[in-house]
C-alpha atoms as a PDB file:
ATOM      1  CA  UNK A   1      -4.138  -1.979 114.038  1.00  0.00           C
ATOM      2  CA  UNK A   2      -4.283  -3.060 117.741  1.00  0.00           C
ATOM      3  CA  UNK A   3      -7.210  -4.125 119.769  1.00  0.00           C
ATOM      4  CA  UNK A   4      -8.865  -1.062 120.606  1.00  0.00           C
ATOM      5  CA  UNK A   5      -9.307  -0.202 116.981  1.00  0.00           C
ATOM      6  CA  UNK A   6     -11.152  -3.437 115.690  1.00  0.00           C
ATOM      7  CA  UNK A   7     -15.014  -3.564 115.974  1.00  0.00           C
ATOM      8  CA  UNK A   8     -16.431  -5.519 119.032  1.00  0.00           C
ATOM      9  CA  UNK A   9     -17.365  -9.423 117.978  1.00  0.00           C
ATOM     10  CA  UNK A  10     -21.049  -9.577 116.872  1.00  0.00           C
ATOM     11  CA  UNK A  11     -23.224 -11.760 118.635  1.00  0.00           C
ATOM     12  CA  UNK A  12     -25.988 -12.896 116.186  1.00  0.00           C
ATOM     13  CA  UNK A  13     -27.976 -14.721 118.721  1.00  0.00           C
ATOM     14  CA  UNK A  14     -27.999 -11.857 121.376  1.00  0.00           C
ATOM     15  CA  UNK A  15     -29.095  -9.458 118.285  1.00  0.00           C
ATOM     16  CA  UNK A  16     -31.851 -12.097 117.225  1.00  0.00           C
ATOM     17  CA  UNK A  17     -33.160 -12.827 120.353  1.00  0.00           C
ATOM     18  CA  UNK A  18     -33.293  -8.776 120.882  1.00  0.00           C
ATOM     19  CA  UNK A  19     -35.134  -8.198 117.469  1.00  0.00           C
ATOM     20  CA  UNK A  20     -37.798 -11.059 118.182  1.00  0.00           C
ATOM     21  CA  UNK A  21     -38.691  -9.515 121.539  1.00  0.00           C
ATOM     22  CA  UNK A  22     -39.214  -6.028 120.242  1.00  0.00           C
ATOM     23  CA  UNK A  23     -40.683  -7.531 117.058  1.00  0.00           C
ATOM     24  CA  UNK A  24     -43.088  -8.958 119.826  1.00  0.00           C
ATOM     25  CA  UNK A  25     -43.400  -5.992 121.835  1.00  0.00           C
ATOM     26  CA  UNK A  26     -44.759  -4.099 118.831  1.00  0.00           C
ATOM     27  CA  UNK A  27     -47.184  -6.890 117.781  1.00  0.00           C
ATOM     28  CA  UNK A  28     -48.305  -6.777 121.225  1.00  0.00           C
ATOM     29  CA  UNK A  29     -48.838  -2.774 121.059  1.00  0.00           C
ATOM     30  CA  UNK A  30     -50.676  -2.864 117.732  1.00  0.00           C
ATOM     31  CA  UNK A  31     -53.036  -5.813 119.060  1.00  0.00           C
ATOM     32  CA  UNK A  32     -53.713  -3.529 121.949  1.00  0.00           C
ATOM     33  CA  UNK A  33     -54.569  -0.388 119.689  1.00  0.00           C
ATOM     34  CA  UNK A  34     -56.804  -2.309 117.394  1.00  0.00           C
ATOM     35  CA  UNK A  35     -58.755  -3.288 120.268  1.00  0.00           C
ATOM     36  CA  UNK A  36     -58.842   0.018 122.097  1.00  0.00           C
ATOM     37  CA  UNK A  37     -60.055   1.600 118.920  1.00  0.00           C
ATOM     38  CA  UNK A  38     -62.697  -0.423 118.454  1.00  0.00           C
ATOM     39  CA  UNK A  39     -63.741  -0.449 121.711  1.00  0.00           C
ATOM     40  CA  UNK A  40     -64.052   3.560 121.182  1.00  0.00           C
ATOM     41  CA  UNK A  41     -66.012   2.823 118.067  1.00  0.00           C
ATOM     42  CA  UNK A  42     -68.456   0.944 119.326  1.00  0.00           C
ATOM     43  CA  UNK A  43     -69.263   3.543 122.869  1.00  0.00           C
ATOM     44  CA  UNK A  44     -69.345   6.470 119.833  1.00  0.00           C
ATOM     45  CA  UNK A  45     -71.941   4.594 117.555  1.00  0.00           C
ATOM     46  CA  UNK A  46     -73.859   4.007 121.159  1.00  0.00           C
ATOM     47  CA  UNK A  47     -73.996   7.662 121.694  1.00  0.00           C
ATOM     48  CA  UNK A  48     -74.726   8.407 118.561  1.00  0.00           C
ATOM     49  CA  UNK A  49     -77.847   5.961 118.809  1.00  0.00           C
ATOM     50  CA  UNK A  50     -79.084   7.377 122.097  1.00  0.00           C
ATOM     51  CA  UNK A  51     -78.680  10.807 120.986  1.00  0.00           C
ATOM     52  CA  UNK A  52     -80.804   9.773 117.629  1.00  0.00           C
ATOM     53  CA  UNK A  53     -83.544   8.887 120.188  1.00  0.00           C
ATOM     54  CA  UNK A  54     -83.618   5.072 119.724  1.00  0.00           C
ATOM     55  CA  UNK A  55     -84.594   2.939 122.448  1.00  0.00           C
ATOM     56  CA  UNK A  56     -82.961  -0.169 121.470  1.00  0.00           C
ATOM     57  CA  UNK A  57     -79.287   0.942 121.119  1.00  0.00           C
ATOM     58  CA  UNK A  58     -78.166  -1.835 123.255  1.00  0.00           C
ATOM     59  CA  UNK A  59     -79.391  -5.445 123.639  1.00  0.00           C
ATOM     60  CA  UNK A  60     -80.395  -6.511 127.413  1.00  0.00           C
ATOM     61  CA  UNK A  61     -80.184  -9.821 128.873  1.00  0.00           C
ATOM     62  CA  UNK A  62     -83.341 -10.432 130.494  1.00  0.00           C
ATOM     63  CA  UNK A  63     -82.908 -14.298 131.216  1.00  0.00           C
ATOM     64  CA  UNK A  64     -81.447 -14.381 135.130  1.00  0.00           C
END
């Protein structure tokens, strides 16, 4: 066997570091959909109370 047949060294600190940052990356994506989502939850339930014909849908500060 010479050298070009034997499998490059593995570098198990490049590899971790790697698989915490996309780890990261993806808690950072799903963090970012949850809050997306229920931003779009919350503008559909205030069309859906405006087009029920309630007046008081959403609170108003009146204090400034």
């Amino acid at each position: 066997m010479n050298v070009m047949d034997q499998p490059p060294p593995d570098d198990y600190h490049q590899r971790q570091r790697t698989n915490l940052l996309v780890a990261g990356i993806a808690v950072v994506i799903v963090v970012v959909t949850v809050l997306l989502m229920l931003m779009l939850k919350h503008g559909i339930e205030l069309q859906d109370c405006f087009a029920a014909g309630h007046h008081h849908c959403a609170p108003v500060d009146t204090t400034q």
